[in-house]
PDB file of N, CA and C in Angstrom:
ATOM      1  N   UNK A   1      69.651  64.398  99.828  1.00  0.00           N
ATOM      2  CA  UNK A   1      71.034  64.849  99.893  1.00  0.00           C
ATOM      3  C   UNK A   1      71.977  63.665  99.684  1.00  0.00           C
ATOM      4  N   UNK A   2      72.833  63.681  98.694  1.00  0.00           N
ATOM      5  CA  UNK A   2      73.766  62.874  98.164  1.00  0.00           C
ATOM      6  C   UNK A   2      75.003  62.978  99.263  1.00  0.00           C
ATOM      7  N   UNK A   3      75.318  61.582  99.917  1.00  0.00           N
ATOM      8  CA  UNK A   3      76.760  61.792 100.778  1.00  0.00           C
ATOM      9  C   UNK A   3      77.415  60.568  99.685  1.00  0.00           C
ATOM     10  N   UNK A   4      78.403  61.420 100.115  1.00  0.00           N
ATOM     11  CA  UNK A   4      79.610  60.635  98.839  1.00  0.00           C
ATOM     12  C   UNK A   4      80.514  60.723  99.838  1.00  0.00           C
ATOM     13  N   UNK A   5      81.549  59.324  99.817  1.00  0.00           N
ATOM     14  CA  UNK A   5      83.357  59.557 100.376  1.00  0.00           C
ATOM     15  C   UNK A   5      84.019  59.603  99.223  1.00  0.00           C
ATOM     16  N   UNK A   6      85.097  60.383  99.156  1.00  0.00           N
ATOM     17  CA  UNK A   6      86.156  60.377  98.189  1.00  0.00           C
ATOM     18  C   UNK A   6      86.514  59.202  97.851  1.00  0.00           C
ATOM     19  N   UNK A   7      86.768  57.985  98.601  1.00  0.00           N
ATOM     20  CA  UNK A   7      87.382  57.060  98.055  1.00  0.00           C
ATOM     21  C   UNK A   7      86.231  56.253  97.241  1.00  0.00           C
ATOM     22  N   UNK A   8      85.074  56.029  97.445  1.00  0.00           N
ATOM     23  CA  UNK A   8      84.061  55.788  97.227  1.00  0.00           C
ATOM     24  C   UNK A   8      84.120  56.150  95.368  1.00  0.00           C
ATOM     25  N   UNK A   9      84.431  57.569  94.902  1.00  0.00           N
ATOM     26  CA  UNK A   9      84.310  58.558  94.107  1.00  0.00           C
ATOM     27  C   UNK A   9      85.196  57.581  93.057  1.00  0.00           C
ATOM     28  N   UNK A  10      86.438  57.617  93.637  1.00  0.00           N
ATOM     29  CA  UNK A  10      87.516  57.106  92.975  1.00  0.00           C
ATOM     30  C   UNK A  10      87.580  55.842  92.627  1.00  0.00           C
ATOM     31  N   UNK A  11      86.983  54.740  93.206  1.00  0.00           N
ATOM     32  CA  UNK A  11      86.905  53.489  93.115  1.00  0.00           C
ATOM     33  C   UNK A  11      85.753  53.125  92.091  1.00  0.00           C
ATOM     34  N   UNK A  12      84.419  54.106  91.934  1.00  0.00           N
ATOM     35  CA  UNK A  12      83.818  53.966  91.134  1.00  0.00           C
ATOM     36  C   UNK A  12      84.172  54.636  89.627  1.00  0.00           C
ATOM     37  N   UNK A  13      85.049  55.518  89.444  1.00  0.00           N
ATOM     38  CA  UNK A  13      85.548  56.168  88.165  1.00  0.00           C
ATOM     39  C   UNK A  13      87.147  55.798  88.394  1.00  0.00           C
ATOM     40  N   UNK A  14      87.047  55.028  86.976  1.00  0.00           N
ATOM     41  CA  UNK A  14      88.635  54.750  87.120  1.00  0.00           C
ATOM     42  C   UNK A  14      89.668  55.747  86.507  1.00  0.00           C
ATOM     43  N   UNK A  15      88.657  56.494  85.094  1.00  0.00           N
ATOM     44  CA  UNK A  15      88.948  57.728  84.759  1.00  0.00           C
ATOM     45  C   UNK A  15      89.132  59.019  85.291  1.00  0.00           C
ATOM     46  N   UNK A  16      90.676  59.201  85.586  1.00  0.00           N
ATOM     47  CA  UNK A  16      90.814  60.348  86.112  1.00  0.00           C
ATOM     48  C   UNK A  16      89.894  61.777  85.855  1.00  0.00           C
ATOM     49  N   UNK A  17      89.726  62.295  84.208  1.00  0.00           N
ATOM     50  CA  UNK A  17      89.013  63.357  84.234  1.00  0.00           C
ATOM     51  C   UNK A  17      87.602  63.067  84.451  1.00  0.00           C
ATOM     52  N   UNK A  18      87.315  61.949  84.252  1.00  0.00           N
ATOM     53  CA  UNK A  18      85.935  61.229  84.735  1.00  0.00           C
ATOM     54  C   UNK A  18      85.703  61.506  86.125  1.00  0.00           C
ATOM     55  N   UNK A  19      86.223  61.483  86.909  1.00  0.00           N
ATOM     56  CA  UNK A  19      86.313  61.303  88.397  1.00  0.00           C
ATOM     57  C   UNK A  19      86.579  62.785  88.753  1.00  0.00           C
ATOM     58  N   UNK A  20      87.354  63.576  88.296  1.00  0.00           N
ATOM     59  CA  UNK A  20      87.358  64.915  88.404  1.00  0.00           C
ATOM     60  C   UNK A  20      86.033  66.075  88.178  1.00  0.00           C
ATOM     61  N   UNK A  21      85.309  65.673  86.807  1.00  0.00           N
ATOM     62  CA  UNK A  21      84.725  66.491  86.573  1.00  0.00           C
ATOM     63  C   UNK A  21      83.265  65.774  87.328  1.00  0.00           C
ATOM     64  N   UNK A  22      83.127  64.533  87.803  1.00  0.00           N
ATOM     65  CA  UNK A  22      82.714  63.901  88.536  1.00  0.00           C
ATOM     66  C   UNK A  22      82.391  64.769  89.940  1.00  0.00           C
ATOM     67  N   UNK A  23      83.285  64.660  90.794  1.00  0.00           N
ATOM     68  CA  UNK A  23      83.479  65.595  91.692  1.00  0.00           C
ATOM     69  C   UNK A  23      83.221  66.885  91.794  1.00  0.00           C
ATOM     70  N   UNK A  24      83.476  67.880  90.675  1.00  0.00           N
ATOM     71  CA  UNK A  24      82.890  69.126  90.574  1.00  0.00           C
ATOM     72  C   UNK A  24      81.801  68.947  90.247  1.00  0.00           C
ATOM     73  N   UNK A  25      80.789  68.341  90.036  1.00  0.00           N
ATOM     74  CA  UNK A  25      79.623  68.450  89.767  1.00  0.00           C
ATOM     75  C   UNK A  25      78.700  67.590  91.195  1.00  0.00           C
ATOM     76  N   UNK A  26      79.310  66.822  91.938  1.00  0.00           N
ATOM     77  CA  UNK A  26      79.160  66.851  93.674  1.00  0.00           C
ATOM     78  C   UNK A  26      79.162  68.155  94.219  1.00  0.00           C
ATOM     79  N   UNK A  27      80.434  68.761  93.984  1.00  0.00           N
ATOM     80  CA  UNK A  27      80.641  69.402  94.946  1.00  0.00           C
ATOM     81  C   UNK A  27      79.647  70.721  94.549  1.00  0.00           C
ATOM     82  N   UNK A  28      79.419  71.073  93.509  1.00  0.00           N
ATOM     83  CA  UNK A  28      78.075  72.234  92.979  1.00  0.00           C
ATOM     84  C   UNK A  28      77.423  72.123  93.724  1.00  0.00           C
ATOM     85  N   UNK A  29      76.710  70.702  93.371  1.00  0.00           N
ATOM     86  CA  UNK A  29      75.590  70.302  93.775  1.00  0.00           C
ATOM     87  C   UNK A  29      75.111  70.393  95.679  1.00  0.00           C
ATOM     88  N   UNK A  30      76.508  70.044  96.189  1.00  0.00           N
ATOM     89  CA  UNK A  30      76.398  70.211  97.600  1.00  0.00           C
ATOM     90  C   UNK A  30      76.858  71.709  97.895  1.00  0.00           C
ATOM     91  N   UNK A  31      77.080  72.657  97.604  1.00  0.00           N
ATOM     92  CA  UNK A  31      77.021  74.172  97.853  1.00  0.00           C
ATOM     93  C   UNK A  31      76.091  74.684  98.733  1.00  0.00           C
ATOM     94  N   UNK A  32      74.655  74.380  98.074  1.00  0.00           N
ATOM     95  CA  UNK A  32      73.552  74.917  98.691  1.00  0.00           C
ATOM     96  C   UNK A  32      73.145  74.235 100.116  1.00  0.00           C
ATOM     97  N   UNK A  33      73.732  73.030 100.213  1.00  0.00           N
ATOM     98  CA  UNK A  33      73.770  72.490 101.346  1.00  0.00           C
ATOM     99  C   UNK A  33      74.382  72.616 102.808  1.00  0.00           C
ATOM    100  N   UNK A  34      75.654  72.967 102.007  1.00  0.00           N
ATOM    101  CA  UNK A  34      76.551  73.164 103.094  1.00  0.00           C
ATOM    102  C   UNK A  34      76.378  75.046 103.298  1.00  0.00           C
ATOM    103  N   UNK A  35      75.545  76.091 102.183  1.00  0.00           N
ATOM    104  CA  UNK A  35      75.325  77.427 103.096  1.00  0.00           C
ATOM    105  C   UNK A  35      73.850  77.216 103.581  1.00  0.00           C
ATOM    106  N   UNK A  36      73.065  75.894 103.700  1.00  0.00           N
ATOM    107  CA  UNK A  36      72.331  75.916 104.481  1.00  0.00           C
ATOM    108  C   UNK A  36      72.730  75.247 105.786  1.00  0.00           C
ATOM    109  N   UNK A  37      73.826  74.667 105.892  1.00  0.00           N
ATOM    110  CA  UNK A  37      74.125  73.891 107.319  1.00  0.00           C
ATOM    111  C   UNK A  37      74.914  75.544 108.037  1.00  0.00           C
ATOM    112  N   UNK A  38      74.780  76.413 107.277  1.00  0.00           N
ATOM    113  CA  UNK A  38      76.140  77.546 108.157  1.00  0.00           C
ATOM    114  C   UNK A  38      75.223  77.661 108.433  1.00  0.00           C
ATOM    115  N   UNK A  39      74.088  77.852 108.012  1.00  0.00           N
ATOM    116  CA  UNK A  39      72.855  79.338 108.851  1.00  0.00           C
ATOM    117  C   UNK A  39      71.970  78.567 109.745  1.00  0.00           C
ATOM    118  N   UNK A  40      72.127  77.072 109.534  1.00  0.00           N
ATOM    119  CA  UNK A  40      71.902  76.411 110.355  1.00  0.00           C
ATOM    120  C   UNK A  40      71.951  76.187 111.821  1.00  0.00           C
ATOM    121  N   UNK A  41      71.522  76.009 113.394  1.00  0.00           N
ATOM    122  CA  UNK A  41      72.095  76.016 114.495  1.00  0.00           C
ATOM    123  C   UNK A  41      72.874  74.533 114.719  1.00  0.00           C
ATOM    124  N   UNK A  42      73.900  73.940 114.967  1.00  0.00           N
ATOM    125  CA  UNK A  42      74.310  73.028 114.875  1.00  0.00           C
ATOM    126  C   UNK A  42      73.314  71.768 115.559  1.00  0.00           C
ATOM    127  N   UNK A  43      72.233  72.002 116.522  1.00  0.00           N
ATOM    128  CA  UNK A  43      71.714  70.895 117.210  1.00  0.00           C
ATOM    129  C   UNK A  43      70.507  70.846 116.357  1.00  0.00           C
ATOM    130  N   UNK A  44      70.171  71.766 115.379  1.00  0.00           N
ATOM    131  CA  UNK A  44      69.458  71.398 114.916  1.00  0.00           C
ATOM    132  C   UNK A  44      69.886  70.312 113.321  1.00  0.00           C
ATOM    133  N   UNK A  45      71.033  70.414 112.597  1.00  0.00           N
ATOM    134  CA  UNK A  45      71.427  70.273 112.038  1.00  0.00           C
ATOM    135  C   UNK A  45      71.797  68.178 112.484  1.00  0.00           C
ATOM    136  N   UNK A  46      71.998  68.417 113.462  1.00  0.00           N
ATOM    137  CA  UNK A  46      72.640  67.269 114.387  1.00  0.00           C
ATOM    138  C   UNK A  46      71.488  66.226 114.361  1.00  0.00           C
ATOM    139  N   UNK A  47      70.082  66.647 114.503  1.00  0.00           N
ATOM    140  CA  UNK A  47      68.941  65.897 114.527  1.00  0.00           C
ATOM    141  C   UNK A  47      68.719  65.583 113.484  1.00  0.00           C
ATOM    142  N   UNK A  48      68.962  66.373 112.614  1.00  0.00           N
ATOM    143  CA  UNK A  48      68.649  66.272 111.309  1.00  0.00           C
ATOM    144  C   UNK A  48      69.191  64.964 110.773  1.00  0.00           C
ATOM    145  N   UNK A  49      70.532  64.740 111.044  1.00  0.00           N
ATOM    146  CA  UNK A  49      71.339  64.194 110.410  1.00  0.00           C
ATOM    147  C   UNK A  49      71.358  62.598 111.221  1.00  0.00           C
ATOM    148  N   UNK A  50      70.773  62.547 112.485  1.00  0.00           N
ATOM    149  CA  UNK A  50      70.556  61.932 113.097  1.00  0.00           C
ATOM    150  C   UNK A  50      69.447  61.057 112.799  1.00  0.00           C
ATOM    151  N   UNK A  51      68.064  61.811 112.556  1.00  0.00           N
ATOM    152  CA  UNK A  51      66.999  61.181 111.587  1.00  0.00           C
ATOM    153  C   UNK A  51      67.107  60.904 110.232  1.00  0.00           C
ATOM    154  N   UNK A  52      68.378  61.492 109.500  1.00  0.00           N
ATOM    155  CA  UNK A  52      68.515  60.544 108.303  1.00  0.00           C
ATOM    156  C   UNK A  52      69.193  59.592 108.616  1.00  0.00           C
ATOM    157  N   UNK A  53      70.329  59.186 109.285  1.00  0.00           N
ATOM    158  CA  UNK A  53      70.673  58.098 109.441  1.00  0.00           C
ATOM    159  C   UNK A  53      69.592  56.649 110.069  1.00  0.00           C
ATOM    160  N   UNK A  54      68.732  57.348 110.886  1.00  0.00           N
ATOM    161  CA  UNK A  54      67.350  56.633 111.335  1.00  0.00           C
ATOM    162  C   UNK A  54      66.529  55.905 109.874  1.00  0.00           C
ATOM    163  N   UNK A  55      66.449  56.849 109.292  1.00  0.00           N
ATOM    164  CA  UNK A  55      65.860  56.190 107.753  1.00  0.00           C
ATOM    165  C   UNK A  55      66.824  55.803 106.755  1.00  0.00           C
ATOM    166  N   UNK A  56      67.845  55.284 107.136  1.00  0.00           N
ATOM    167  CA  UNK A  56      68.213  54.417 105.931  1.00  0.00           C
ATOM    168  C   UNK A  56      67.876  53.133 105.982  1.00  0.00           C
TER     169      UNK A  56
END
């Protein structure tokens, strides 16, 4: 799972439609993610996110 910050986004594309169509193709991509975090229970989600930060 790709985490991106916006500013992050922007600083690496200096091209506006670059950086735009950039972003829509994040944000696709994270769709399926974020309707798996809804159906998700949050403590489980929480560990989750907890053991990826463990493995970086």
């Amino acid at each position: 799972m790709i985490k991106c910050h916006k500013k992050d986004i922007y600083a690496h594309f200096e091209n506006c439609e670059q950086s735009l169509s950039e972003l829509s193709k994040i944000f696709t991509h994270s769709l399926p993610y974020l309707a798996y975090f809804k159906t998700t229970p949050p403590l489980v989600a929480n560990k989750r996110k907890m053991s990826e930060n463990i493995n970086k």
